[in-house]
Protein backbone atom coordinates (compact mmCIF):
# COMPACT_ATOMS: atom_id res chain seq x y z
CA UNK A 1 0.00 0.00 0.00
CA UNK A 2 1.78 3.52 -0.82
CA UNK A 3 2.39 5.85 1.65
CA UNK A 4 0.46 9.20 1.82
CA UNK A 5 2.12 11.84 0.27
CA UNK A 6 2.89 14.62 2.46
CA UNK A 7 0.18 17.23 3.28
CA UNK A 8 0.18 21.06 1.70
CA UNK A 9 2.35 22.72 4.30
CA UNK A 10 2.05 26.09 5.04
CA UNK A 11 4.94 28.90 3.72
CA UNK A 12 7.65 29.80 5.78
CA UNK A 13 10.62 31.98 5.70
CA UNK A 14 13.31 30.93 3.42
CA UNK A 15 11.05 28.26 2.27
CA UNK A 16 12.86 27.47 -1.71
CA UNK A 17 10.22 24.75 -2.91
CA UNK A 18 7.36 26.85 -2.74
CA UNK A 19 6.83 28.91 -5.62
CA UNK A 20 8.05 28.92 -9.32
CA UNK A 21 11.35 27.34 -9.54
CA UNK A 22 12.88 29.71 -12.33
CA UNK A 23 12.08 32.67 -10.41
CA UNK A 24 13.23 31.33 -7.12
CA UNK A 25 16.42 29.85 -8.08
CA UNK A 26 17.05 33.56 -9.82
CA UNK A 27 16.03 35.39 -6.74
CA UNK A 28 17.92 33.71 -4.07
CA UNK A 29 20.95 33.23 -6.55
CA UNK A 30 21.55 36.99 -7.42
CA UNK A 31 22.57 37.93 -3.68
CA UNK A 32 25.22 35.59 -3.75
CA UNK A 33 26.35 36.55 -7.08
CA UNK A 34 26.65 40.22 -5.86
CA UNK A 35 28.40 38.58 -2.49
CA UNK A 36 31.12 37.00 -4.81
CA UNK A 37 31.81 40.52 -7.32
CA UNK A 38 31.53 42.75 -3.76
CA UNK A 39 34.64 39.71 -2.24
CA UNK A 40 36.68 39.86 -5.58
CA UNK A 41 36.43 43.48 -5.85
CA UNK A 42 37.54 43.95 -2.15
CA UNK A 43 40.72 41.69 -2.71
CA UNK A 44 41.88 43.14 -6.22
CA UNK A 45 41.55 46.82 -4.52
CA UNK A 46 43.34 45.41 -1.46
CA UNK A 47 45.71 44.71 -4.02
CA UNK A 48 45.86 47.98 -5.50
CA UNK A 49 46.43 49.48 -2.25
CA UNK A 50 49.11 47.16 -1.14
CA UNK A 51 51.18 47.90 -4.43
CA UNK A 52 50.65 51.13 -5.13
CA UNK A 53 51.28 52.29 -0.88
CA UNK A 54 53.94 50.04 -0.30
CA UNK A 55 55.30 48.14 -2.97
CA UNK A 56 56.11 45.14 -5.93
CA UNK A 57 57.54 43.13 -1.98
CA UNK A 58 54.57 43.94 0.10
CA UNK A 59 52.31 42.49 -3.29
CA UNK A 60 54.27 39.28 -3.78
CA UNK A 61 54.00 39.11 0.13
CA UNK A 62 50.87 39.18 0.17
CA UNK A 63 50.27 36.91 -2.60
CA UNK A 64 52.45 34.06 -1.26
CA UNK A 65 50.85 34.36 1.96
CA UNK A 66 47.07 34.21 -0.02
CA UNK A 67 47.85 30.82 -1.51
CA UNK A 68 48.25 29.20 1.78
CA UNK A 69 45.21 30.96 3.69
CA UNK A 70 43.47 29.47 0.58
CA UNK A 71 44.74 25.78 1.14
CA UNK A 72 43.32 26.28 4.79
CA UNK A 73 40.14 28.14 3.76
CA UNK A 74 39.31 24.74 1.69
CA UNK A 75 38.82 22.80 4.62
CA UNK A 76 36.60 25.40 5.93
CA UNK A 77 34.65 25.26 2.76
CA UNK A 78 34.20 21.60 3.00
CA UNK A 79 32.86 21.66 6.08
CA UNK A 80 30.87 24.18 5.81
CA UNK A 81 29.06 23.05 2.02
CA UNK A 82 28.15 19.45 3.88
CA UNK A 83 26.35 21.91 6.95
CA UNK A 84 25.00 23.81 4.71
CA UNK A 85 23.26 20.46 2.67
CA UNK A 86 22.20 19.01 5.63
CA UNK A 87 20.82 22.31 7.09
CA UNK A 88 18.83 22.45 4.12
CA UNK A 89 17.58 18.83 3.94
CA UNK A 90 16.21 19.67 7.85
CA UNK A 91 15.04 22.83 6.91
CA UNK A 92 13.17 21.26 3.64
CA UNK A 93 11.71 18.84 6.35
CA UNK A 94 10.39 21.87 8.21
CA UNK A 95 13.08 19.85 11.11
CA UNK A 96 14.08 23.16 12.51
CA UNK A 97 16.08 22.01 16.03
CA UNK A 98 17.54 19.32 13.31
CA UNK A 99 19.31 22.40 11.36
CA UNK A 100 20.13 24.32 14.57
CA UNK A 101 21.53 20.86 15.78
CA UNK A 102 23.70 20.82 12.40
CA UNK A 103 24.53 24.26 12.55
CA UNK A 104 26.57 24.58 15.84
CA UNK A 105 27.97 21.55 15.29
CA UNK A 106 30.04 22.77 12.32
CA UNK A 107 30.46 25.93 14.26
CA UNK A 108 31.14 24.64 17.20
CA UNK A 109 33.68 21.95 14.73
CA UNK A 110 35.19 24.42 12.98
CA UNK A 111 36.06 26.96 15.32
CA UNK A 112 37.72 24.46 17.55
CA UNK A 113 39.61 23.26 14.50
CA UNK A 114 40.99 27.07 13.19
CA UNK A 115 41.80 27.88 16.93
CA UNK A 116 44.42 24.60 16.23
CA UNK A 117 45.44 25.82 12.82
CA UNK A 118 46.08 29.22 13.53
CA UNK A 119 48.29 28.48 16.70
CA UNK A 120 50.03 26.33 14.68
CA UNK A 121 50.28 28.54 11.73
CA UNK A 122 51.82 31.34 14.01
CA UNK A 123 54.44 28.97 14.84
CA UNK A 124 55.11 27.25 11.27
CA UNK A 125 54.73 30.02 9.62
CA UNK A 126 58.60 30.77 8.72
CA UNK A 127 58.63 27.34 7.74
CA UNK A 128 55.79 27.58 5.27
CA UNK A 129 57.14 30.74 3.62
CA UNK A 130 60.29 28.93 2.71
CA UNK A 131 58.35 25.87 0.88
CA UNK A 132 56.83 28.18 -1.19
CA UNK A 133 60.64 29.67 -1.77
CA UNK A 134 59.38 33.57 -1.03
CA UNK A 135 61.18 35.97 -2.30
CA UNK A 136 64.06 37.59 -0.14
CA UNK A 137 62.22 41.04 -0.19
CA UNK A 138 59.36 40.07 0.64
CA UNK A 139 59.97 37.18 3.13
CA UNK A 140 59.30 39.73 6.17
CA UNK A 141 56.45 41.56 4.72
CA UNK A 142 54.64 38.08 4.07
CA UNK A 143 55.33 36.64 7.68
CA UNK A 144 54.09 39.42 9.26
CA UNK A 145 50.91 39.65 7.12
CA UNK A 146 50.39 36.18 7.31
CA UNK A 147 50.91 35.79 11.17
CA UNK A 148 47.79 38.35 11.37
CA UNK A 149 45.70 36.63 9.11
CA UNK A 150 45.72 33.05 10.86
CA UNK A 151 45.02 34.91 14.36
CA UNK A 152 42.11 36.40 12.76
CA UNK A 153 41.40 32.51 10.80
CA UNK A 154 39.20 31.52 13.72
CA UNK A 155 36.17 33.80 13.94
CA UNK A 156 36.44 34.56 9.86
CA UNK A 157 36.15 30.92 9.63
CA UNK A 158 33.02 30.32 11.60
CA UNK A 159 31.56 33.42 10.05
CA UNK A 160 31.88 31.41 6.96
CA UNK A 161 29.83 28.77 8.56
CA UNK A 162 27.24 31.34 9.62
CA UNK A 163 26.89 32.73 6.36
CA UNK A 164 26.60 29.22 4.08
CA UNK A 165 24.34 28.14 6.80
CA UNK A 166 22.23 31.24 6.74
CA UNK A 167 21.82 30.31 2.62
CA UNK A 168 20.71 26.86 3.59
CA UNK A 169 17.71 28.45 5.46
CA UNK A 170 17.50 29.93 2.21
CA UNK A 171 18.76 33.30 3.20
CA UNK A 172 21.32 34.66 0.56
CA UNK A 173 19.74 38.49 1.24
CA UNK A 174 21.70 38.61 4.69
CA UNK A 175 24.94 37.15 3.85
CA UNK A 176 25.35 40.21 1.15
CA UNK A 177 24.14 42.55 3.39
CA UNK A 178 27.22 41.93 5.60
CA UNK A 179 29.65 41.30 2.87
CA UNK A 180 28.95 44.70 1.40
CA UNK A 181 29.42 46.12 5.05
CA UNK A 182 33.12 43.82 5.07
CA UNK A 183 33.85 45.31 1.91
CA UNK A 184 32.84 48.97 2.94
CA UNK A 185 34.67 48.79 5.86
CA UNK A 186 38.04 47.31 4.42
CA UNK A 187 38.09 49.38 1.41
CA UNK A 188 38.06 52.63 3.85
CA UNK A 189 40.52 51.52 6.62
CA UNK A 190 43.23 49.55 3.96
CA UNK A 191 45.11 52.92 3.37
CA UNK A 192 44.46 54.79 6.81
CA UNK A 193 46.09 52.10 8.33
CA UNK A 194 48.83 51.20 5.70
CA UNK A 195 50.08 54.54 5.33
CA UNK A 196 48.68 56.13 8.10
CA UNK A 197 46.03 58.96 8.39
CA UNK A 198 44.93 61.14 11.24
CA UNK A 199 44.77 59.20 14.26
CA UNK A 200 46.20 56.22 12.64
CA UNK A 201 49.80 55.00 12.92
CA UNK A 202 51.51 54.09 9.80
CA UNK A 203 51.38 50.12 9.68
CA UNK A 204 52.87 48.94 6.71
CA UNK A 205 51.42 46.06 5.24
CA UNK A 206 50.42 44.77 9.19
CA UNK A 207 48.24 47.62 8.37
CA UNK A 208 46.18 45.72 5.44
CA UNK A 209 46.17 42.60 7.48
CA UNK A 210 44.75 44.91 10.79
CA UNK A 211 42.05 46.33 8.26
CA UNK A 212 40.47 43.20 6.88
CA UNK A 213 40.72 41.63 10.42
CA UNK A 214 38.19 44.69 11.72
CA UNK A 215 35.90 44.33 8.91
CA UNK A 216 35.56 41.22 8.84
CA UNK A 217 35.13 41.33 13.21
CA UNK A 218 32.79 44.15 12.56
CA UNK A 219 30.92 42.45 9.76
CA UNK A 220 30.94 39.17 11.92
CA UNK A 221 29.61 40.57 15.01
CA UNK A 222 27.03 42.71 13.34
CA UNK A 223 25.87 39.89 11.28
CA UNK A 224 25.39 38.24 15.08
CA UNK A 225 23.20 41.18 16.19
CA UNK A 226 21.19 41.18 13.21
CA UNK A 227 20.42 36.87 13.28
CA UNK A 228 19.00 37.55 16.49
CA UNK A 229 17.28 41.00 16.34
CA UNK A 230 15.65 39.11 12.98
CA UNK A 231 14.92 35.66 14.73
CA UNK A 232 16.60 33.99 11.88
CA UNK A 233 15.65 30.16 11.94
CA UNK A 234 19.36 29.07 12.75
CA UNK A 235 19.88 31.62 16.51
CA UNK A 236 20.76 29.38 19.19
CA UNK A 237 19.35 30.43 22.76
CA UNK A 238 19.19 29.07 26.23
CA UNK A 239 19.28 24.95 26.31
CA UNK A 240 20.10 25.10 22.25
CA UNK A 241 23.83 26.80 22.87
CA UNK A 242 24.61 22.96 24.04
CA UNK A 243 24.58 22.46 20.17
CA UNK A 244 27.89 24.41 19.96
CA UNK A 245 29.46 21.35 21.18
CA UNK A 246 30.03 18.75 18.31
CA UNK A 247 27.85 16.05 18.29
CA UNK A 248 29.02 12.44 16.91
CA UNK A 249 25.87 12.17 14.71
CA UNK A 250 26.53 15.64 13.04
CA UNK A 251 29.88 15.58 13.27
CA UNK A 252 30.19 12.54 11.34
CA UNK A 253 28.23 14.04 8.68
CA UNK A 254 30.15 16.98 8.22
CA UNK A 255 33.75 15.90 8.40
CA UNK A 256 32.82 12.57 6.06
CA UNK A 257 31.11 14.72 3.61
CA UNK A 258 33.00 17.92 4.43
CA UNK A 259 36.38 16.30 3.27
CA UNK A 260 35.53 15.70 0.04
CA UNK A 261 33.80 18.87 -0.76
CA UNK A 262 37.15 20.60 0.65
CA UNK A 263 39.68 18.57 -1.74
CA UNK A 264 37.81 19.53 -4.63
CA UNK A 265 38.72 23.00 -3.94
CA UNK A 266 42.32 21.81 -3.60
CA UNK A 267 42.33 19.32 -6.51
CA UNK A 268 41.15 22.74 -8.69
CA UNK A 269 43.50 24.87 -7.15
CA UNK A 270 46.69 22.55 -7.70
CA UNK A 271 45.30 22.14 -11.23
CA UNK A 272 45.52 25.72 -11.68
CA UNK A 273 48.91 25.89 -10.25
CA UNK A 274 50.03 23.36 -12.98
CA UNK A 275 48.69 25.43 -15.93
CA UNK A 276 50.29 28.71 -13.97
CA UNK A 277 54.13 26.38 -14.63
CA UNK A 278 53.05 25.39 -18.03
CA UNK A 279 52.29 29.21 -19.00
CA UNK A 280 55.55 30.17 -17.59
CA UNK A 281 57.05 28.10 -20.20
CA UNK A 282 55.91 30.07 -23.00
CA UNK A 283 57.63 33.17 -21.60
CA UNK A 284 57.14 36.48 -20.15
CA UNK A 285 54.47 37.89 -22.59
CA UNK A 286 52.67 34.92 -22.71
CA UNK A 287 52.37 34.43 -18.60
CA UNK A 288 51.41 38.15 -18.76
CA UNK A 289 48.32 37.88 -21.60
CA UNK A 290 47.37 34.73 -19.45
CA UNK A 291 47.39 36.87 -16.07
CA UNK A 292 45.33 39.59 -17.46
CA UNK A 293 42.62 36.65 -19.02
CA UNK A 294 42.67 34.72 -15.61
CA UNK A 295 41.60 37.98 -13.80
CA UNK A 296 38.75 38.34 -16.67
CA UNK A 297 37.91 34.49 -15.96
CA UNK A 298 37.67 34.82 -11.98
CA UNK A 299 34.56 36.86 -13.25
CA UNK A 300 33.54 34.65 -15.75
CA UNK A 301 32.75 32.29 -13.82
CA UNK A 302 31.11 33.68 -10.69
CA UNK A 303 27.63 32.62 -12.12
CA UNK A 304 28.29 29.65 -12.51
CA UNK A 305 29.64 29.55 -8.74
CA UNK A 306 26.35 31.13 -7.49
CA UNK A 307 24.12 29.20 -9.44
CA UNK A 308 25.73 26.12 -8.16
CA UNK A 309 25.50 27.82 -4.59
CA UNK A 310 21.63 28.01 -5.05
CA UNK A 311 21.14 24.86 -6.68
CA UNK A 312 22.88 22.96 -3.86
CA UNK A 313 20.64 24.85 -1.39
CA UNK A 314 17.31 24.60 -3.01
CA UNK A 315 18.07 21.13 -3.89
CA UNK A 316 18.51 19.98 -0.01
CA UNK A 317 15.43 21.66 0.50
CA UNK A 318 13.56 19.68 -1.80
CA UNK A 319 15.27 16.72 -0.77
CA UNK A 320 14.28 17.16 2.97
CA UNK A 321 10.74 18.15 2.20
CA UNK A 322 10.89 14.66 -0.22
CA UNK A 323 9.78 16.40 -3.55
CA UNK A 324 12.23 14.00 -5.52
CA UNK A 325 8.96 14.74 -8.53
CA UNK A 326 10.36 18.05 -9.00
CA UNK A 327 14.30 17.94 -8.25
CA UNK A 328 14.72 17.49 -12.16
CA UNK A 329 13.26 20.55 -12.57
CA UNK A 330 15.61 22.87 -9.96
CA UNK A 331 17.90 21.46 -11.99
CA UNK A 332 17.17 21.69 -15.11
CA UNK A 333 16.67 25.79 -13.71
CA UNK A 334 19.84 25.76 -12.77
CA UNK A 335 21.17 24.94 -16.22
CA UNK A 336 18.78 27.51 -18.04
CA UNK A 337 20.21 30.07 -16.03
CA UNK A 338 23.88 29.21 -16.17
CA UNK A 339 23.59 29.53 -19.92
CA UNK A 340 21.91 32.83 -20.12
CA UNK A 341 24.04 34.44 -17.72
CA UNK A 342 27.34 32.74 -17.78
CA UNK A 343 26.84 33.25 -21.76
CA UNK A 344 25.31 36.45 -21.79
CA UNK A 345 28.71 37.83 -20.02
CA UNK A 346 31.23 35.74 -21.47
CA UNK A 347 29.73 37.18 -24.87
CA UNK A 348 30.13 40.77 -23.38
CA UNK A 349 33.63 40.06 -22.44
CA UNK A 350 34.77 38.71 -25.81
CA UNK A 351 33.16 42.08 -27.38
CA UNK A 352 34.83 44.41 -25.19
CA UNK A 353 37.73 42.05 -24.56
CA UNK A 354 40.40 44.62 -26.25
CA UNK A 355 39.93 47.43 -23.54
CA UNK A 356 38.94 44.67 -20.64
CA UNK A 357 42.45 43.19 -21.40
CA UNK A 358 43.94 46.85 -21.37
CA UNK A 359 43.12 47.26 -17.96
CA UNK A 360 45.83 45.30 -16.85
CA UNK A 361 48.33 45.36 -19.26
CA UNK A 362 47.77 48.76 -20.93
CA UNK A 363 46.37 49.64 -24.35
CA UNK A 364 49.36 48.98 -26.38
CA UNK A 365 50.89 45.93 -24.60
CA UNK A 366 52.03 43.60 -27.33
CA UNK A 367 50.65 40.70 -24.72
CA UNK A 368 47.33 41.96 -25.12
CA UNK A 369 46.72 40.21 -29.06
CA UNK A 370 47.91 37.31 -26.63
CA UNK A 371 45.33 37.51 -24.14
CA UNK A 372 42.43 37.93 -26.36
CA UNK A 373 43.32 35.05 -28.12
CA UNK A 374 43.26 33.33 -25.24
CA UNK A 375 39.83 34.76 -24.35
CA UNK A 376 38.53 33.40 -27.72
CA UNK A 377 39.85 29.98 -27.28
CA UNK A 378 39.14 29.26 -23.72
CA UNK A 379 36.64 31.47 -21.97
CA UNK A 380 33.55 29.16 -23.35
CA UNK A 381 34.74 26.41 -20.95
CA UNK A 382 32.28 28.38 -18.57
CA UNK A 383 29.59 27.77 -19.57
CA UNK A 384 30.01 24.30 -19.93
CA UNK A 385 31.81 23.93 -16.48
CA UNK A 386 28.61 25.84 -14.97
CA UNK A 387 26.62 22.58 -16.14
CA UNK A 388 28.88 20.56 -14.43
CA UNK A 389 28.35 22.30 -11.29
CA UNK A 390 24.29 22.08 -11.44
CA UNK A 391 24.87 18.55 -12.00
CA UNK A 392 26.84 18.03 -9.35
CA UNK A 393 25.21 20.64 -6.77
CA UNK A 394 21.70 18.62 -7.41
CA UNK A 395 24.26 15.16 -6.84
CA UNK A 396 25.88 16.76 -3.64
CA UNK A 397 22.36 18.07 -2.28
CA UNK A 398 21.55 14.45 -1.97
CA UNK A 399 24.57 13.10 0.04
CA UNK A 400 26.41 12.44 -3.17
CA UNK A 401 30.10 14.17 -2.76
CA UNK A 402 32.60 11.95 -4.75
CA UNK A 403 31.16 11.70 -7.22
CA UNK A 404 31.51 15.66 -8.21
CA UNK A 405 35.43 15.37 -6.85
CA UNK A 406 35.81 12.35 -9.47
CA UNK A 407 34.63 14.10 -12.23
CA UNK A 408 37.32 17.47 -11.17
CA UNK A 409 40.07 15.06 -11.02
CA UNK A 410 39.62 13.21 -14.22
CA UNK A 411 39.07 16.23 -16.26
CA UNK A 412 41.49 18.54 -14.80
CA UNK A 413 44.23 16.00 -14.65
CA UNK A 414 44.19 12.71 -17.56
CA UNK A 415 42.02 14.84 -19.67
CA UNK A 416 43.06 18.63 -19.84
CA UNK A 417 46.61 17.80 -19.17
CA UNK A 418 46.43 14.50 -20.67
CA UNK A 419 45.29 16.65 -24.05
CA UNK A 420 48.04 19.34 -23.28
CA UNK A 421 51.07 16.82 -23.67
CA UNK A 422 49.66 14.62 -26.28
CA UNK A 423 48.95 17.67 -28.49
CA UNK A 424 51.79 20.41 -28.06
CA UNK A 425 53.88 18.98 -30.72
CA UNK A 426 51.36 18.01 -33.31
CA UNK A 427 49.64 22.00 -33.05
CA UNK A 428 53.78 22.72 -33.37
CA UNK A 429 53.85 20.77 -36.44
CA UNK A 430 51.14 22.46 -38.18
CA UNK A 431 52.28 26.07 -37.49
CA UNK A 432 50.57 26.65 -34.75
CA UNK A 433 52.28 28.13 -31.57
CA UNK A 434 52.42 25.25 -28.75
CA UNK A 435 50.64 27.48 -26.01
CA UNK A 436 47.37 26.89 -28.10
CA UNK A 437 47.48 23.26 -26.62
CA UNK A 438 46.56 24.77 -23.16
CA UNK A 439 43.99 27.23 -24.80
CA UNK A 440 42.15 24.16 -26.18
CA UNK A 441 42.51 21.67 -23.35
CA UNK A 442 40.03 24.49 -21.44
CA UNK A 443 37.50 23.68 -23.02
CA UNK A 444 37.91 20.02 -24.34
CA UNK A 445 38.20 19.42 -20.15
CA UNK A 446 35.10 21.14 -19.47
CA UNK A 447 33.40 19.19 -22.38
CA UNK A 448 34.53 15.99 -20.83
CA UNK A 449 33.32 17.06 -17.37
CA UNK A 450 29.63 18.02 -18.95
CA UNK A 451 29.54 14.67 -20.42
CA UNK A 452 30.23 13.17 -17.06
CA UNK A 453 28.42 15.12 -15.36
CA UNK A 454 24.94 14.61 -17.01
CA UNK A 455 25.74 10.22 -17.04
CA UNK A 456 26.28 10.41 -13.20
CA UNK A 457 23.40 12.70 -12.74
CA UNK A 458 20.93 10.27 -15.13
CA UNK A 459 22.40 7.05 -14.59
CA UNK A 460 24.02 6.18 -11.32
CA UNK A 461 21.96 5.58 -9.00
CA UNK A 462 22.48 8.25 -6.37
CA UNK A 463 19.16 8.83 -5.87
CA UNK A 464 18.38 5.72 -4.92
CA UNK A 465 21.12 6.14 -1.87
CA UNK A 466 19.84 9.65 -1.16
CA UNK A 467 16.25 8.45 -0.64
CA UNK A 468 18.14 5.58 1.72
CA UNK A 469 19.84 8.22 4.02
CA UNK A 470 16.97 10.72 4.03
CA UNK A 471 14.36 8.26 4.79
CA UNK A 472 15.84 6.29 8.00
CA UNK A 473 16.81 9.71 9.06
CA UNK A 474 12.93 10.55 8.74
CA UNK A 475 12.16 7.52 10.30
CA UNK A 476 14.31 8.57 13.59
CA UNK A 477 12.89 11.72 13.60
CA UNK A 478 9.41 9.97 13.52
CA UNK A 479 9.92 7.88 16.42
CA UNK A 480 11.09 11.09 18.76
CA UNK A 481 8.26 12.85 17.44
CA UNK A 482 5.83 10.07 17.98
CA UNK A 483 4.60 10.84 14.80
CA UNK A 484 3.74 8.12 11.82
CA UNK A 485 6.63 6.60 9.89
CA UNK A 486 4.63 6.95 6.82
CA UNK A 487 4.39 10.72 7.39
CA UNK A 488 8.23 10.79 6.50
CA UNK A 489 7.65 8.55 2.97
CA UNK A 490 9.65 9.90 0.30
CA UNK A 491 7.19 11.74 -2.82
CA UNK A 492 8.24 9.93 -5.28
């Protein structure tokens, strides 16, 4: 006999399967679109500031210190994606204490967690710096700047948490809010405190450090204020601040899921780093064009970013509320969208790519022919690498997360490189330069990774193992509710 299908439930706040799921998914992605220009537009004027107050040292400082608070940012992100999925399955399932539950575990997790990697980041940090062979220069600069930044890795961490979880509640309105007031903040105190102004000593570059450290504190703490002056569903209070302390069920969860999600930011990143060495090879013009496109590219693809974002979200959602009928249809949203706006701008940035590409390398740089060359070869990979990520934020949403790392790995690594060294010569041998074997493998990688995508998404059965999980979870939370088991049945 089937089970009943859940009854109509009343809307609630940050509620994602209610309503059309075109104009939701475009709605609650947008904010976080906005959240990821306002955070790339605060680090490349950080950047600005740093180079132009202090110097070429203080910038390569800054930059070799960067790469590693991005290696431990990764974890962060991993942890806090798998919160943020299972925040939104519980919210889906209208399980409220489940997502507060959820939620200070991973804040609870990760906090403990940066307060072990930034004490041990204060003291490794020489040692760091000289794996990554820093310059001379800027050897002091960086130590200094990067000393500050892992004392301040604790409570930017966990604001992390707080803001991915906030977007599993299906709140991506807030998190911009307080990234625009980061931003703000950071933007205005950068050079007071670099170079000193008024009241303000003259800091050097412990000065940018000491700026994004306040903003972010300010943001962080205001963003506290604001959770609980709003009654946003994931405020702990009284008997529910026990949840701060990891839990073994949660935990689990988030560290077995977390981990995966993390290495896929480091299994892109190293890729990158490969392609960086490979560029370099082609000399100084070359590794200059490709600078200039990559900065053009970090824009690129922020849709496709968001979208995924939102996808993941609303897909958890659905999942926890068991509307597996229309989880083919968030996604297939998610892919309308990612075409018309990842293409719409790539488009726009291939028109105007001539005085985009002057930006950074001047009007008349001879590297700029390079660059848009480049940009005609290799920017498209987009918008096929957005697909990828619906596929595999709808995949993730349902407990899914090797499956997405697999794909990254084998198209980053045996294909695009793969397709790099089995191709140099032969575009050599046809009068073509060499460097147009890394142009190509962009895209022919992101290809590969669409096709993958979509047969994992159709074929394996993931959903099958999704409904598993979700369903004896339901079942538990039946039995403490003293409700039916068949109230929990998956729609199907």
């Amino acid at each position: 006999m089937d089970a009943p299908a859940p009854a109509a439930r009343p809307q609630m706040r940050g509620d994602l399967t209610s309503g059309p799921i075109l104009r939701t998914l475009i709605l609650f992605s947008v904010p976080t679109l906005m959240s990821n220009i306002l955070q790339s537009l605060s680090g490349t004027i950080n950047s600005i500031w740093v180079g132009r107050l202090i110097g070429e040292d203080a910038l390569a400082a800054t930059a070799n210190a960067n790469i590693i608070m991005f290696l431990v940012a990764s974890a962060a992100f991993g942890f806090g994606m798998a919160g943020t999925v299972k925040i939104g399955q519980r919210y889906g399932a209208r399980d409220i204490d489940g997502a507060r539950r959820t939620f200070g575990t991973a804040v609870g997790f990760a906090g403990i967690v940066m307060v072990v990697i930034a004490a041990i980041g204060w003291v490794g940090a020489p040692y760091l710096l000289d794996a990554l062979a820093t310059p001379g220069g800027a050897y002091a600069l960086a130590l200094t700047y990067i000393r500050l930044m892992f004392v301040s890795l604790p409570f930017m961490m966990v604001s992390v948490i707080l803001t991915m979880g906030l977007r599993g509640t299906g709140d991506s309105r807030t998190p911009l809010i307080f990234m625009g007031v980061t931003v703000g903040i950071d933007t205005i105190f950068n050079p007071m405190l670099i170079s000193g102004f008024g009241p303000f000593p003259r800091l050097g570059i412990g000065g940018s450090a000491l700026s994004t450290i306040i903003a972010s504190m300010v943001s962080f703490v205001s963003m506290i204020v604001y959770v609980y002056r709003k009654d946003l569903p994931l405020r702990l209070r009284g008997a529910e601040l026990r949840y701060l302390r990891p839990r073994r069920e949660e935990l689990n969860y988030i560290v077995l899921k977390g981990i995966p999600m993390g290495a896929q930011m480091l299994v892109m990143s190293a890729a990158g780093i490969i392609i960086v060495g490979l560029v370099n090879r082609e000399g100084l013009l070359m590794t200059a064009a490709y600078g200039a496109a990559m900065q053009l590219f970090t824009y690129i693809q922020m849709p496709a970013m968001a979208i995924g974002g939102a996808v993941s979200a609303m897909a958890a959602q659905f999942i926890g509320a068991r509307k597996w009928d229309r989880l083919d249809n968030v996604t297939r949203a998610g892919v309308l969208v990612n075409f018309l706006m990842t293409g719409v701008l790539t488009a726009i940035l291939l028109i105007f790519d001539r005085a985009a590409l002057g930006l950074f390398l001047g009007p008349h740089s001879p590297a700029v022919p390079l660059g848009r060359h480049i940009q005609l070869i290799a920017s498209w990979n987009f918008v096929f690498f957005g697909v990828t990520m619906v596929y595999s934020a709808t995949m993730r949403a349902g407990n899914a997360v090797w499956i997405p790392l697999g794909i990254i790995a084998v198209t980053l690594y045996p294909v695009r490189l793969g397709f790099y060294f089995l191709t140099y010569r032969i575009f050599v041998a046809h009068g073509y330069p060499g460097s147009d074997a890394i142009w190509w493998s962009f895209p022919i990688a992101a290809a590969a990774s669409l096709v993958l995508g979509w047969w994992f998404y159709h074929y394996y059965p993931w959903r099958k193992h999704a409904i598993a999980e979700t369903s004896e979870e339901a079942r538990e939370q039946a039995q403490t509710d003293g409700q039916p088991a068949g109230r929990y049945a998956p729609n199907l």
